[in-house]
N, C-alpha and C. Protein backbone atom coordinates (compact mmCIF):
# COMPACT_ATOMS: atom_id res chain seq x y z
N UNK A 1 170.59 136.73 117.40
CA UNK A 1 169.33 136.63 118.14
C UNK A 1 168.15 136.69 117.19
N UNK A 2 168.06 137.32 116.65
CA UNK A 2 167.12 137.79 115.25
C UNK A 2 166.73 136.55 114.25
N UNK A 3 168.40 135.68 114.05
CA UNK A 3 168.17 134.74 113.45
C UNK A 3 167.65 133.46 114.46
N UNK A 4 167.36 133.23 115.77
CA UNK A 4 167.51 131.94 116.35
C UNK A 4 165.88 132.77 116.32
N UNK A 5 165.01 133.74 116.49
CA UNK A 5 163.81 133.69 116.86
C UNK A 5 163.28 133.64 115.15
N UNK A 6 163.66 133.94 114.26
CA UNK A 6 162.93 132.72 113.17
C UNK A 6 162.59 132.08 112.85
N UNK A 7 163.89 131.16 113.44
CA UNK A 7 164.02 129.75 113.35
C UNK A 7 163.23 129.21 114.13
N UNK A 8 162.92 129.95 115.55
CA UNK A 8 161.89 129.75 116.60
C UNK A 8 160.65 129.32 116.10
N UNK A 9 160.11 130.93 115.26
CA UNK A 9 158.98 130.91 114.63
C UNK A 9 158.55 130.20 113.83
N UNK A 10 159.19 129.63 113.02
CA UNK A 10 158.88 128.72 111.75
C UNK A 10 159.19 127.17 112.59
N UNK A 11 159.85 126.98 113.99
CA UNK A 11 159.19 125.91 114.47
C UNK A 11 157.93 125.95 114.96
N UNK A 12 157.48 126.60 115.44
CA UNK A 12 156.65 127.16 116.04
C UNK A 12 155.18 126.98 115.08
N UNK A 13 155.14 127.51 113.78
CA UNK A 13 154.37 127.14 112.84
C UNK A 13 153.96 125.46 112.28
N UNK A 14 155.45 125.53 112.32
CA UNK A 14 155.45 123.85 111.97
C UNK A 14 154.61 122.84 112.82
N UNK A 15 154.73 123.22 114.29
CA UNK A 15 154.20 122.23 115.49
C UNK A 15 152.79 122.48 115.33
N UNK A 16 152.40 123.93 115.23
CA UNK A 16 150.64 124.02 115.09
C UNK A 16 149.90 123.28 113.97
N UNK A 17 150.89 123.81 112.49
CA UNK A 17 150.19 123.32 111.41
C UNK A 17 150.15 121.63 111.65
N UNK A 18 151.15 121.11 112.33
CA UNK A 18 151.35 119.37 112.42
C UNK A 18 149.98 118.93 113.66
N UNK A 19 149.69 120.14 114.15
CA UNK A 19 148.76 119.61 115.49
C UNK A 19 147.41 120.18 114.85
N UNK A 20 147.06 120.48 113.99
CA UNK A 20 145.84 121.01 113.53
C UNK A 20 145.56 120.22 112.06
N UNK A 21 146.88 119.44 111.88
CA UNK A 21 146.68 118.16 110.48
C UNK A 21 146.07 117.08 111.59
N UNK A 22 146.44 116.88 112.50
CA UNK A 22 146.06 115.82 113.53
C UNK A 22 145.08 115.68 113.79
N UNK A 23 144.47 116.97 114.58
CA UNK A 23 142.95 117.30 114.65
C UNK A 23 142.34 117.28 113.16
N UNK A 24 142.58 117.67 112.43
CA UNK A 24 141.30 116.79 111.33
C UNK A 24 141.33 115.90 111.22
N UNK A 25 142.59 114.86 111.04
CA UNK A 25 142.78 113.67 110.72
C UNK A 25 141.80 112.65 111.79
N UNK A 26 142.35 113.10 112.64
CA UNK A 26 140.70 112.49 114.09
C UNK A 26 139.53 112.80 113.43
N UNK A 27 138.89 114.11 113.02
CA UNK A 27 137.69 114.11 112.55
C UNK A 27 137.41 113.44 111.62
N UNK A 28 138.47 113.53 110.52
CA UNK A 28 138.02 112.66 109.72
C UNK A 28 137.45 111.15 109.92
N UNK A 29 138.45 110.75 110.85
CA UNK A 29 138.42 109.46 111.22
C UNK A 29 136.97 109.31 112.21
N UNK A 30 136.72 110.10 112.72
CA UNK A 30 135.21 109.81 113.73
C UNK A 30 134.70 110.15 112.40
N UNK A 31 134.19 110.68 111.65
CA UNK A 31 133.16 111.19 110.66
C UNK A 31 132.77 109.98 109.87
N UNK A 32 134.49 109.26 109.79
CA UNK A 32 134.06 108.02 108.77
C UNK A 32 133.33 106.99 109.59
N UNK A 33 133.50 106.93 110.81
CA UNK A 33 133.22 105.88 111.73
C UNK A 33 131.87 105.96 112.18
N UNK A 34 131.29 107.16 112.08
CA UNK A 34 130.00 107.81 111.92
C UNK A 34 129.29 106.88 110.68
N UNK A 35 129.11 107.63 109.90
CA UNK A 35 128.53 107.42 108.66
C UNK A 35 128.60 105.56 108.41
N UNK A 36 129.80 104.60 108.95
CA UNK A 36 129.70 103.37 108.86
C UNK A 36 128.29 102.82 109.52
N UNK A 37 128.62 103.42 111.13
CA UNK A 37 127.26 102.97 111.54
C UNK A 37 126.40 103.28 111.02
N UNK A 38 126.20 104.57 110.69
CA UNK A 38 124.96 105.08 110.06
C UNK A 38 124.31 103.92 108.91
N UNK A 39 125.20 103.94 107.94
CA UNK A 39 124.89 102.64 107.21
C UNK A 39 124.62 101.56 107.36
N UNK A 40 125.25 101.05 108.35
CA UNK A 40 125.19 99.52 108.86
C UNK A 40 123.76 99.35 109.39
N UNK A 41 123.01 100.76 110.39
CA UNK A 41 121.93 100.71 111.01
C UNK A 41 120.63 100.85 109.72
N UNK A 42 121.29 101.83 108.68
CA UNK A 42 120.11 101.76 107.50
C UNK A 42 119.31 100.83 106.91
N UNK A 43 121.04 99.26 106.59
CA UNK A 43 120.87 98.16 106.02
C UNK A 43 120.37 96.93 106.95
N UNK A 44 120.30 97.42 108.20
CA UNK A 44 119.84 96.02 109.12
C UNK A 44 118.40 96.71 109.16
N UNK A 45 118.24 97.99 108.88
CA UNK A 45 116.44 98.24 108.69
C UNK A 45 116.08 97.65 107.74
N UNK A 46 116.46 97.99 106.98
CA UNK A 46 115.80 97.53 104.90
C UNK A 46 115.74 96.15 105.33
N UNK A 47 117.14 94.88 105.93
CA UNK A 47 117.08 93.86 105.99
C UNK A 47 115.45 93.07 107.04
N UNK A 48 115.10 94.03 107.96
CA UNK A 48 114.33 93.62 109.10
C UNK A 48 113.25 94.08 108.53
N UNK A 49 112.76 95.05 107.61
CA UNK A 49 111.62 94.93 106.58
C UNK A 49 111.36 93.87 105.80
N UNK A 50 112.54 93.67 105.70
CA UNK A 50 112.80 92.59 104.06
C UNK A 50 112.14 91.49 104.61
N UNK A 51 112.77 90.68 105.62
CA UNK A 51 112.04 89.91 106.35
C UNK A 51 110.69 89.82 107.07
N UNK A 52 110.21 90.68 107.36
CA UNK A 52 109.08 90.81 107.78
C UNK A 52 108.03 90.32 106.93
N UNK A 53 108.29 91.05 105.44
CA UNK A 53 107.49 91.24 103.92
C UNK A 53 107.95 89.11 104.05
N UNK A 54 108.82 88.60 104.07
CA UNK A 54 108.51 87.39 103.13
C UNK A 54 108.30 86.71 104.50
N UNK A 55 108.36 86.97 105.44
CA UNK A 55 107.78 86.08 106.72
C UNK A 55 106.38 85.88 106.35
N UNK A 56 105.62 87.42 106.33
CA UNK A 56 104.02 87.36 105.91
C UNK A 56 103.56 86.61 104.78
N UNK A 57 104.61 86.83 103.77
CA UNK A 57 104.23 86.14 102.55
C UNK A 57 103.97 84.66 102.78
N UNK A 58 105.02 84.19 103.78
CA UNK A 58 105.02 82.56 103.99
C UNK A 58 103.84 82.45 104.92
N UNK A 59 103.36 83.05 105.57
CA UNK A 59 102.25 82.60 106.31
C UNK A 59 101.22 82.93 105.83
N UNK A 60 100.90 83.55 104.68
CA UNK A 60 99.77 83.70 103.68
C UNK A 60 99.70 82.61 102.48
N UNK A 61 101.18 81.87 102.64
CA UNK A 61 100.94 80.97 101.27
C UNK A 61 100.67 79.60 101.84
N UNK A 62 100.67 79.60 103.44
CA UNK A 62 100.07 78.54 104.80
C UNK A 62 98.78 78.73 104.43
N UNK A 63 98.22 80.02 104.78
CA UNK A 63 96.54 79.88 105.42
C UNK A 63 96.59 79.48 103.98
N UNK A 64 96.62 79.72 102.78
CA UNK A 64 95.74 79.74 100.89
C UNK A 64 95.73 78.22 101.11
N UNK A 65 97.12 77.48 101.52
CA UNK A 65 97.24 76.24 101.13
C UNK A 65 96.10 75.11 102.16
N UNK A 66 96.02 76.19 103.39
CA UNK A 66 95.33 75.44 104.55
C UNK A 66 93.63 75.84 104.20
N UNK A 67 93.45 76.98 103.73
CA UNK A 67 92.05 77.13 102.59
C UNK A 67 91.94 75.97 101.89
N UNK A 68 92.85 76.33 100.88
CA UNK A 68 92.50 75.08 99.39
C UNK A 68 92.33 73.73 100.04
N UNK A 69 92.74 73.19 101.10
CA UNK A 69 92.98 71.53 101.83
C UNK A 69 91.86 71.76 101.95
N UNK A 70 90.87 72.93 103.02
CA UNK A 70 89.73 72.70 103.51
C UNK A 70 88.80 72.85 102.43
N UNK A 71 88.44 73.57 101.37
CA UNK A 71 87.75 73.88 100.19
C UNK A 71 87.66 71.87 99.60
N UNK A 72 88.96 71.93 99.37
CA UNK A 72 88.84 70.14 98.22
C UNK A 72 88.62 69.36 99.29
N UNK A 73 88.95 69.61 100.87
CA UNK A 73 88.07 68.52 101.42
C UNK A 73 86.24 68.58 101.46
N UNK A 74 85.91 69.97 101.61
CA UNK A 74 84.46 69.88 101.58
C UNK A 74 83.95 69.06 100.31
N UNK A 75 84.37 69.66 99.08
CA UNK A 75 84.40 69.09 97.92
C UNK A 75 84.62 67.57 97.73
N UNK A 76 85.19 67.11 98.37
CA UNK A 76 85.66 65.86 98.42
C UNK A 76 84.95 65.11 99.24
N UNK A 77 83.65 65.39 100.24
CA UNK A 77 82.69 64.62 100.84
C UNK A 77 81.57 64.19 99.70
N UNK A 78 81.57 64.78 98.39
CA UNK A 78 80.15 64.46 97.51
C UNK A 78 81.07 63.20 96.55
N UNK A 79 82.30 63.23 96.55
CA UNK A 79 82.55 62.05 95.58
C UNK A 79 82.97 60.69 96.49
N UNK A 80 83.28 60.02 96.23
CA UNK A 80 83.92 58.82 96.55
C UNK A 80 85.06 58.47 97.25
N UNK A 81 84.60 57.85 98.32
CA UNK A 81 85.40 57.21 99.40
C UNK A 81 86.92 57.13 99.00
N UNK A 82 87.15 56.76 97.74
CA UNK A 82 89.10 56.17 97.89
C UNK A 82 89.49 57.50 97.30
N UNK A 83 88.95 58.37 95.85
CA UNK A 83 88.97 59.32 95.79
C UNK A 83 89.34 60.79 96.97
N UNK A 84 88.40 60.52 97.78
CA UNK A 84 88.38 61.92 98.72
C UNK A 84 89.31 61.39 99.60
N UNK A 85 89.69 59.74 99.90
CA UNK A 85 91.03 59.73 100.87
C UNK A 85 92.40 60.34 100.47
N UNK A 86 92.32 60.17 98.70
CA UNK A 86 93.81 60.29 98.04
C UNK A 86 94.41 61.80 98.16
N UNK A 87 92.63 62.54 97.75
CA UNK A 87 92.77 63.94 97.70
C UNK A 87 93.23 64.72 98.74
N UNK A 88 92.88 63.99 100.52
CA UNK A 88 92.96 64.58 101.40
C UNK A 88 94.19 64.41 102.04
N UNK A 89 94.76 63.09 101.50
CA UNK A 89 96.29 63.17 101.63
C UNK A 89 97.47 64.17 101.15
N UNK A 90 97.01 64.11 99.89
CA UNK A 90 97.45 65.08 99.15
C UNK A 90 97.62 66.33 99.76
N UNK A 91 96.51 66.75 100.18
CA UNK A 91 96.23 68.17 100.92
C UNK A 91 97.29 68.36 101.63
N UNK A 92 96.65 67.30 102.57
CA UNK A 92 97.47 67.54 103.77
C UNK A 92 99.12 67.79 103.27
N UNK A 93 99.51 66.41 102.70
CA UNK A 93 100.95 66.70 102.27
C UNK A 93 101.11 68.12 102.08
N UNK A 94 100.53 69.19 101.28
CA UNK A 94 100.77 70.35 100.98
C UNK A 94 100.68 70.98 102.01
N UNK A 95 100.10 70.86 102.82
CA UNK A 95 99.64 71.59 103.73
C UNK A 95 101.13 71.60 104.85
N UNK A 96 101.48 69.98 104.83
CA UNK A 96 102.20 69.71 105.67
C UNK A 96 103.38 70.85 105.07
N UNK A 97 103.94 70.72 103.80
CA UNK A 97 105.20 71.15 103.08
C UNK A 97 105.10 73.15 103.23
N UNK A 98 103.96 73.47 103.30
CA UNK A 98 104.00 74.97 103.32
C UNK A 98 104.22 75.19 105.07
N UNK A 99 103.65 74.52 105.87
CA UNK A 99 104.26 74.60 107.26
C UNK A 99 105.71 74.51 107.09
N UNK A 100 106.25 73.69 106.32
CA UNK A 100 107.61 73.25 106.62
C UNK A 100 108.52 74.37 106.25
N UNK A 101 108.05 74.98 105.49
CA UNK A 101 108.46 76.02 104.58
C UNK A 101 108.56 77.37 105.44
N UNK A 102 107.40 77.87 105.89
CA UNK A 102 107.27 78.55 107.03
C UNK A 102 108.03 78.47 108.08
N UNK A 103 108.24 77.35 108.68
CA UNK A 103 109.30 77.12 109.61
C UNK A 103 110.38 77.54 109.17
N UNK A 104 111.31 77.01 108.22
CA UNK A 104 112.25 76.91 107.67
C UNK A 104 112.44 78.94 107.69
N UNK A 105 111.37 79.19 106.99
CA UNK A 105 111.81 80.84 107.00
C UNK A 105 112.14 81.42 108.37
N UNK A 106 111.07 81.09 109.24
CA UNK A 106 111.61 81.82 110.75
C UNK A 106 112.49 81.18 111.13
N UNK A 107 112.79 80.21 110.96
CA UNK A 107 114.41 79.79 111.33
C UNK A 107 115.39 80.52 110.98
N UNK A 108 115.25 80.57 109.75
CA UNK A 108 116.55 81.23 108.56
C UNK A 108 116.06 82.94 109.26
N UNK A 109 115.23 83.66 109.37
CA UNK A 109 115.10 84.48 109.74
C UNK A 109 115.47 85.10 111.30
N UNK A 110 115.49 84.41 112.33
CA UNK A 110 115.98 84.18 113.60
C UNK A 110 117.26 84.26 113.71
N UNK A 111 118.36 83.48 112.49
CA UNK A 111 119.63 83.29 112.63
C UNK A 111 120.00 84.74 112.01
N UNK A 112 119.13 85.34 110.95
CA UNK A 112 119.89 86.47 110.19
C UNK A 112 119.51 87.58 111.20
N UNK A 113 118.44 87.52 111.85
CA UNK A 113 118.38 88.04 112.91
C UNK A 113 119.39 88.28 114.21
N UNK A 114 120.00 87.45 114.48
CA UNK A 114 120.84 86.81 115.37
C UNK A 114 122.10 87.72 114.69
N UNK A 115 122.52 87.48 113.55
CA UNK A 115 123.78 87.66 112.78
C UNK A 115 123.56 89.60 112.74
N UNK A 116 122.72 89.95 112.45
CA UNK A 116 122.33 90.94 112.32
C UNK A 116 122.67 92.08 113.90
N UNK A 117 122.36 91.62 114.61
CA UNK A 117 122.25 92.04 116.14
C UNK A 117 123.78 92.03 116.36
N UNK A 118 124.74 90.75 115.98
CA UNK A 118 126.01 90.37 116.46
C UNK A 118 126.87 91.43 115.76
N UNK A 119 126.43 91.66 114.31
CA UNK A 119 127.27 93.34 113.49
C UNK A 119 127.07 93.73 113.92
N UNK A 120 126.08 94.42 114.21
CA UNK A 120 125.41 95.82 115.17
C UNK A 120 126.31 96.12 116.18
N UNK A 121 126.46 95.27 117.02
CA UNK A 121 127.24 95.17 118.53
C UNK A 121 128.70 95.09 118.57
N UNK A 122 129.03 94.40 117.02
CA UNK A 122 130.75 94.54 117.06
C UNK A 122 130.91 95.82 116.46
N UNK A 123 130.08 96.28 115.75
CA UNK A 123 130.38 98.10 115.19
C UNK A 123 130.48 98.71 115.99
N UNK A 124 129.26 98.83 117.18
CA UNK A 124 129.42 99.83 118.35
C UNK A 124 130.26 99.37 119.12
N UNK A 125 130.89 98.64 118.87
CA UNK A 125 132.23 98.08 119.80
C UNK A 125 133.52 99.24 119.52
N UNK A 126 133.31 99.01 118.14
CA UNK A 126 135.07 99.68 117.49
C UNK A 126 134.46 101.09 117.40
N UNK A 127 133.12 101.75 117.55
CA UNK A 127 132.86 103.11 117.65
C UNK A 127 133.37 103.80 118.65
């Protein structure tokens, strides 16, 4: 009898210590699953700054370019007719290409946007 409640006991130990490796092993596992999002939400901030900063940049290198068109067109009423047409083409062309440019960013920005939102939502999926 003496010997079967030993044997009891040291099962007995065995089942707790195996059910209390378990329970951390879960914590561990939420802790890591934690800290992923945590990260994931850090880097779609930094990323949604990031963008913001060169969105502005592109629409500041619009108005300079849509300045300078209007500046060399004023400029361009005291000289000569074929002259101030070539110049104002010109402009414009630039003018046209920094719009294009601009676009092109909120586009590209919309989709990383888009892509951005779609991680987000498959993380808190598997959370």
């Amino acid at each position: 009898a003496c010997v079967n409640l030993r044997v009891l006991q040291a099962l007995h130990r065995a089942r707790v210590g195996r059910a209390a490796a378990r329970r951390r092993h879960q914590c561990a596992i939420s802790i890591t699953r934690i800290s992923k999002q945590v990260l994931l939400v850090a880097a779609a901030k930094k990323e949604l700054v990031r963008r913001r900063e060169a969105k502005r940049q592109a629409d500041a290198a619009a108005a300079k370019a849509a300045a300078e068109a209007a500046a060399a067109a004023a400029e361009a009423r005291t000289r000569s007719l074929a002259q101030a047409a070539a110049e104002a083409e010109a402009n414009a062309k630039r003018a046209a290409e920094a719009e294009e440019a601009s676009k092109a960013e909120r586009v590209k920005q919309e989709e990383a946007d888009a892509a951005a939102a779609a991680a987000a939502e498959s993380e808190s999926e598997v959370a």
